[in-house]
N, C-alpha and C. Protein backbone atom coordinates (compact mmCIF):
# COMPACT_ATOMS: atom_id res chain seq x y z
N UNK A 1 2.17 5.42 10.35
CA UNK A 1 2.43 5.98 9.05
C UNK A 1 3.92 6.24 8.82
N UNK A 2 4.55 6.38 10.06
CA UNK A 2 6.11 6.85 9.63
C UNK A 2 7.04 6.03 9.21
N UNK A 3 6.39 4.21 9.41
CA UNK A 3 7.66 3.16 8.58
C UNK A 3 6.35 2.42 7.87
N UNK A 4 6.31 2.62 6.77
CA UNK A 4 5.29 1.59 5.73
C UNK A 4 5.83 0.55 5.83
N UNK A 5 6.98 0.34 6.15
CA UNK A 5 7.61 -1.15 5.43
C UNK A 5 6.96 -2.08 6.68
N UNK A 6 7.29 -1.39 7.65
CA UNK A 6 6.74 -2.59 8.98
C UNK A 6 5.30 -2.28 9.33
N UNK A 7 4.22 -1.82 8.09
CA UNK A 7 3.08 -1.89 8.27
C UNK A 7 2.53 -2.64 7.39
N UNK A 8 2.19 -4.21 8.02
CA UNK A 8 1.53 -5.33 7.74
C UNK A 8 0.62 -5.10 6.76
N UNK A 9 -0.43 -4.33 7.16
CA UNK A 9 -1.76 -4.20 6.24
C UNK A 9 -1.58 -3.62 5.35
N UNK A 10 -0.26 -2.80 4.85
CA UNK A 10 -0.28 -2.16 3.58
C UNK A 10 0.73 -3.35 2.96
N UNK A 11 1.40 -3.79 3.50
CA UNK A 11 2.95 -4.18 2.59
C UNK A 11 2.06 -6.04 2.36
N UNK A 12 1.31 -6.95 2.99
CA UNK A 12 0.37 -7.77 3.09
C UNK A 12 -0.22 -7.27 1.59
N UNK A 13 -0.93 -6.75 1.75
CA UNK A 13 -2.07 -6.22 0.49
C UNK A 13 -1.19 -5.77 -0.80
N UNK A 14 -0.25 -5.13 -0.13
CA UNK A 14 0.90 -4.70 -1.73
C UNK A 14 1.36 -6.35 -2.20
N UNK A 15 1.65 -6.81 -1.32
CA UNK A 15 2.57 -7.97 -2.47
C UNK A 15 1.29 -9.07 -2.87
N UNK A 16 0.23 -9.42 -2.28
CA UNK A 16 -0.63 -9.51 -3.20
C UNK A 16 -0.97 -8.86 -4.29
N UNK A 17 -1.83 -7.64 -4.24
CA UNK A 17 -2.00 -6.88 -5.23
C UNK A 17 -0.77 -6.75 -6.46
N UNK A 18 0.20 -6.69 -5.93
CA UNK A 18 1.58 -6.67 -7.04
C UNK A 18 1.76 -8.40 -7.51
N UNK A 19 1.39 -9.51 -6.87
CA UNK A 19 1.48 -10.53 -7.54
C UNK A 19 0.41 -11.06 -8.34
N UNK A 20 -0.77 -10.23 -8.06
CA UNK A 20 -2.06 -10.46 -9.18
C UNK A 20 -1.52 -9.86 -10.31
N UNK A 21 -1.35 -8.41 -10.26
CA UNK A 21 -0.87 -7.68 -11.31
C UNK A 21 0.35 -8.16 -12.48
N UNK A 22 1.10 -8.99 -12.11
CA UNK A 22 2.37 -9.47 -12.74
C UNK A 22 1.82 -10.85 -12.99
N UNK A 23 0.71 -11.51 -13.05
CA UNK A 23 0.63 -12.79 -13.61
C UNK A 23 0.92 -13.91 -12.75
N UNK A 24 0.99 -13.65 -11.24
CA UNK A 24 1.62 -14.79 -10.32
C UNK A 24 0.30 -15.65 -10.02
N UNK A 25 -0.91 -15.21 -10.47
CA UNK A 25 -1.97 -16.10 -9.48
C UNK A 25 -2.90 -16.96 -10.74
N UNK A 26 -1.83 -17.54 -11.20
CA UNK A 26 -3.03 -18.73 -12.55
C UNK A 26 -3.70 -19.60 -12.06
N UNK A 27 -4.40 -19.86 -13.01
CA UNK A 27 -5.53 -21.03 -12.73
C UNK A 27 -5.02 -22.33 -11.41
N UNK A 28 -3.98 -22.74 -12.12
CA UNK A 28 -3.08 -23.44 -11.31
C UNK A 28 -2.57 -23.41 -9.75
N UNK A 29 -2.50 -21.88 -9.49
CA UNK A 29 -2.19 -21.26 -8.52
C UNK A 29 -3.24 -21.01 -7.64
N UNK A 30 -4.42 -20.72 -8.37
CA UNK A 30 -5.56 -20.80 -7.44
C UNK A 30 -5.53 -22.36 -6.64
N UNK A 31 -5.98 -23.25 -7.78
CA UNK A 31 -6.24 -24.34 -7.32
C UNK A 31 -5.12 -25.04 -5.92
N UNK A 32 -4.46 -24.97 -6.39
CA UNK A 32 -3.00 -24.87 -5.44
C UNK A 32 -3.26 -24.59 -4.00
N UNK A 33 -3.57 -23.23 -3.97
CA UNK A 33 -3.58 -22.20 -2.83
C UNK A 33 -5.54 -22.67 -2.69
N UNK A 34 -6.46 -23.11 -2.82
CA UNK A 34 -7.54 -23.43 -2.66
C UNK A 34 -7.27 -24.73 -1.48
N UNK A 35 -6.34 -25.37 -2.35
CA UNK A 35 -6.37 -26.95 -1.58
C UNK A 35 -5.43 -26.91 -0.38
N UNK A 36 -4.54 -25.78 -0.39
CA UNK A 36 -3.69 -25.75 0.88
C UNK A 36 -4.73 -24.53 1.76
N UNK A 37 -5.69 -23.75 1.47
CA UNK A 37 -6.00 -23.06 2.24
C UNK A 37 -7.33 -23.47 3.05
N UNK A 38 -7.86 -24.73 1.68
CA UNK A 38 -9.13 -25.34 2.25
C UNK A 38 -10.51 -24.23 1.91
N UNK A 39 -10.29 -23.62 0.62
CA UNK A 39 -10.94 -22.70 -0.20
C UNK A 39 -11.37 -23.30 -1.20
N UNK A 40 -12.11 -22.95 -1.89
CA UNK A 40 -12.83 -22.72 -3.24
C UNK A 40 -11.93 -21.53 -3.98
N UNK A 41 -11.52 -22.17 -5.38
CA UNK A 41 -10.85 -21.28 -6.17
C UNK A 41 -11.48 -19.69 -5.87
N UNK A 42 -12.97 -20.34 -6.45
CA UNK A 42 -13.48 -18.43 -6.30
C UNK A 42 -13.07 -17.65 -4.87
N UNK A 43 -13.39 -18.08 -3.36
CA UNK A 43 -12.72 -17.69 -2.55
C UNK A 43 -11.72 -17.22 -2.71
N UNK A 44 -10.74 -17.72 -3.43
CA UNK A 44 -9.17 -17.09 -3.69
C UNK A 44 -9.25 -16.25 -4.15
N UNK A 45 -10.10 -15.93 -5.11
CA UNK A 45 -10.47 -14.82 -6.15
C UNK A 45 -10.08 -13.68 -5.49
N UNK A 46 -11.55 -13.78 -4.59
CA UNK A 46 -12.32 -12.87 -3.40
C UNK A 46 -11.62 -12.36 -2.50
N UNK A 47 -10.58 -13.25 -2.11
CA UNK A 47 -8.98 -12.69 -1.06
C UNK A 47 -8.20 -11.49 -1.56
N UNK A 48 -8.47 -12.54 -3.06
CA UNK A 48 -6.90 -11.29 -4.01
C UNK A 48 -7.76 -10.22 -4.22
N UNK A 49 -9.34 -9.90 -4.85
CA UNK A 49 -9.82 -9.05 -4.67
C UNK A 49 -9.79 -8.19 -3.61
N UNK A 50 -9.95 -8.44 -2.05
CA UNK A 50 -9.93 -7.85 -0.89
C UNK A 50 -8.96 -7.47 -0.74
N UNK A 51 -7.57 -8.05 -1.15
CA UNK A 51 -6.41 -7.57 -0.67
C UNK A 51 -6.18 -6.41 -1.64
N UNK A 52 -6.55 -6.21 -2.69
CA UNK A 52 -6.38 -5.32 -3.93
C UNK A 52 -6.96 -3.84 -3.44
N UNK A 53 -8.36 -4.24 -2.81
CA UNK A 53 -8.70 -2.72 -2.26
C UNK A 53 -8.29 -2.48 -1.31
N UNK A 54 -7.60 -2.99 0.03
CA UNK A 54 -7.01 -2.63 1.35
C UNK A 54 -5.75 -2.08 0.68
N UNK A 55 -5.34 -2.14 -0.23
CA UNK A 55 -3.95 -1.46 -0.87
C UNK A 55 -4.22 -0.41 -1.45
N UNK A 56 -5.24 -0.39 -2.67
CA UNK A 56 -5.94 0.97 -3.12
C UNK A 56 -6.39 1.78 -1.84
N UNK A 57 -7.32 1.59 -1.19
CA UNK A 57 -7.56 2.59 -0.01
C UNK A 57 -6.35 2.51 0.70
N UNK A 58 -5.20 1.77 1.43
CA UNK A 58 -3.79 2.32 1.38
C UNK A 58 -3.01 3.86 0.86
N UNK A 59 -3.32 3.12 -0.77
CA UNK A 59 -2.93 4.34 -1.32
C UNK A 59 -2.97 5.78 -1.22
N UNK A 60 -4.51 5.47 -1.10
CA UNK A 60 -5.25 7.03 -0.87
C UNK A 60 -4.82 7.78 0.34
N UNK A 61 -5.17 6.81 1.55
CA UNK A 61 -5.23 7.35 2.72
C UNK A 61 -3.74 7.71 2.80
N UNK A 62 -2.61 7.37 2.51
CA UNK A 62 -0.79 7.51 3.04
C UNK A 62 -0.97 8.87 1.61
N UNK A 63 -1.76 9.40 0.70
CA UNK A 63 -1.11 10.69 0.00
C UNK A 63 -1.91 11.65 0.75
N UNK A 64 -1.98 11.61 1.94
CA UNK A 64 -2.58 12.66 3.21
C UNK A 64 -1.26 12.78 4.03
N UNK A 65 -0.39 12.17 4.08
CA UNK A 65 0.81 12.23 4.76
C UNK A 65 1.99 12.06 4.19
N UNK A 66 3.14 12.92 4.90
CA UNK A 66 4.13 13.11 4.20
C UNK A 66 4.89 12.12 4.64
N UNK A 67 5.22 11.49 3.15
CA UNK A 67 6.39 10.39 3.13
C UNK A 67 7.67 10.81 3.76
N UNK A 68 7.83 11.34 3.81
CA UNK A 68 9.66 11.77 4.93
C UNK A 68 9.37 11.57 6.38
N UNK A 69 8.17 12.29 6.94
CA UNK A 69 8.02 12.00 8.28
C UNK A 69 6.87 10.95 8.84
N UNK A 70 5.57 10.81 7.86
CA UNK A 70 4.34 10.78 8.04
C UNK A 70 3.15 11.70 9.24
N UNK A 71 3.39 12.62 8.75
CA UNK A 71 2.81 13.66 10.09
C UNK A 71 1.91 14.08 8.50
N UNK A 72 0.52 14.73 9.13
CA UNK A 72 -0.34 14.69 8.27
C UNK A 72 0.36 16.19 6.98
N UNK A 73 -0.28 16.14 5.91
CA UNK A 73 -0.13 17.05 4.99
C UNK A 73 -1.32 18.13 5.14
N UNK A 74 -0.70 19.50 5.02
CA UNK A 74 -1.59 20.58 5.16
C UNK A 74 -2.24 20.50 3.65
N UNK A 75 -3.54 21.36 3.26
CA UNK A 75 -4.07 21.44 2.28
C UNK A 75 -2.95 22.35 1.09
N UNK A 76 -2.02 22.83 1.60
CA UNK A 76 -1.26 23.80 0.66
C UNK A 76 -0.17 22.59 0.57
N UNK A 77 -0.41 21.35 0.77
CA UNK A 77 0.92 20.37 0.27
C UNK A 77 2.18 20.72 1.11
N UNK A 78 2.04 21.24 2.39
CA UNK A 78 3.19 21.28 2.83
C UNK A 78 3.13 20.73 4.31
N UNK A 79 4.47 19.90 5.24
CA UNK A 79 4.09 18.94 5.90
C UNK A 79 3.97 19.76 7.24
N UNK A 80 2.47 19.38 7.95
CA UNK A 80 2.33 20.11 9.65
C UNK A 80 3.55 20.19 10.04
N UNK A 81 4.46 18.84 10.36
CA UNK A 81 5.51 19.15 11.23
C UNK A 81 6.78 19.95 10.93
N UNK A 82 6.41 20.91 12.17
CA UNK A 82 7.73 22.31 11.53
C UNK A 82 9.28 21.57 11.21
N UNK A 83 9.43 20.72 11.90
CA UNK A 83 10.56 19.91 12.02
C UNK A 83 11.20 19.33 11.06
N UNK A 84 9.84 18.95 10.25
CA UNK A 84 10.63 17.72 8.73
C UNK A 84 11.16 19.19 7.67
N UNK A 85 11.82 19.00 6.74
CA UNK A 85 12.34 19.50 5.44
C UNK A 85 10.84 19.85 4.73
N UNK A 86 9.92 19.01 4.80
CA UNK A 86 8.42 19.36 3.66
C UNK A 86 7.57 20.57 4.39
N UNK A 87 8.19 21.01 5.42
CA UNK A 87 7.13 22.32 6.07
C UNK A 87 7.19 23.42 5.51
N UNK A 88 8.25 23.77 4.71
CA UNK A 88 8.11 24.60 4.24
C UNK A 88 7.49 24.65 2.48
N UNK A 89 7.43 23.24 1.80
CA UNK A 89 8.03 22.91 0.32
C UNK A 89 7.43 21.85 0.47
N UNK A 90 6.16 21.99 -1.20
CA UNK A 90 5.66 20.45 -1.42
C UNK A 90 6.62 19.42 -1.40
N UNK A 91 6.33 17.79 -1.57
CA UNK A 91 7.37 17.42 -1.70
C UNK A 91 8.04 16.86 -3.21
N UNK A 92 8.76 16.55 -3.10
CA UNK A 92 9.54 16.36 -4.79
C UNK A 92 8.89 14.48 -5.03
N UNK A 93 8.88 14.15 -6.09
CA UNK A 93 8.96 13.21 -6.40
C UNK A 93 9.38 11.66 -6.05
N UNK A 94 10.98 12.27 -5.33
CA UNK A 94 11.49 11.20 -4.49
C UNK A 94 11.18 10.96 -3.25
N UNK A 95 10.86 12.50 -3.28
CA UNK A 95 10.78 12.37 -1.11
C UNK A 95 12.07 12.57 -1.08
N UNK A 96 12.92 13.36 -1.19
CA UNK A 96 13.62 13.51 -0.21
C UNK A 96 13.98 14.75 0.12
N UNK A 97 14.45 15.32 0.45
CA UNK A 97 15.36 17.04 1.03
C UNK A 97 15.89 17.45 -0.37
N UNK A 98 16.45 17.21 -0.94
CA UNK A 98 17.15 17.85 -2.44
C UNK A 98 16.27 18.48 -3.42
């Protein structure tokens, strides 16, 4: 939880999910990605679908932990570890100390 960026299964599922969302996967694109993957368009569908909820449940599960450290979040929004800046103080918007 403490580097998202070098976690495959979320950042995998984000740039799918973010390239369904923006119009990247047309008809064309299926077919495309069908014949190089050795799929059925609908299969493709079914991928971008799958990858869409491993990002939604992503979502959910990482607003249990605090983005500055990833050490879990207490129920009063403030972070277990005495150590990070959020132990004392929900966190702000950006995430950061300020």
């Amino acid at each position: 939880m403490k580097d998202l960026w070098n976690n495959d299964n979320v950042q995998f599922a984000r740039l799918i999910s973010e390239a369904e969302a923006i119009g990247l996967f047309t008809r064309k694109a299926y077919e495309e990605l069908g014949r190089e993957m050795d799929l059925k368009p609908d299969n493709i569908s079914k991928l971008i679908d799958r990858a869409q909820a491993v990002f939604e449940d992503s979502k959910k599960r990482l607003t249990h932990y605090c983005k500055r450290c990833g050490s879990p979040i207490k129920k009063n929004g403030h972070c277990k570890d005495l150590t990070c800046p959020y132990s004392d103080r929900k966190q702000n918007a950006t995430f950061t100390e300020g």
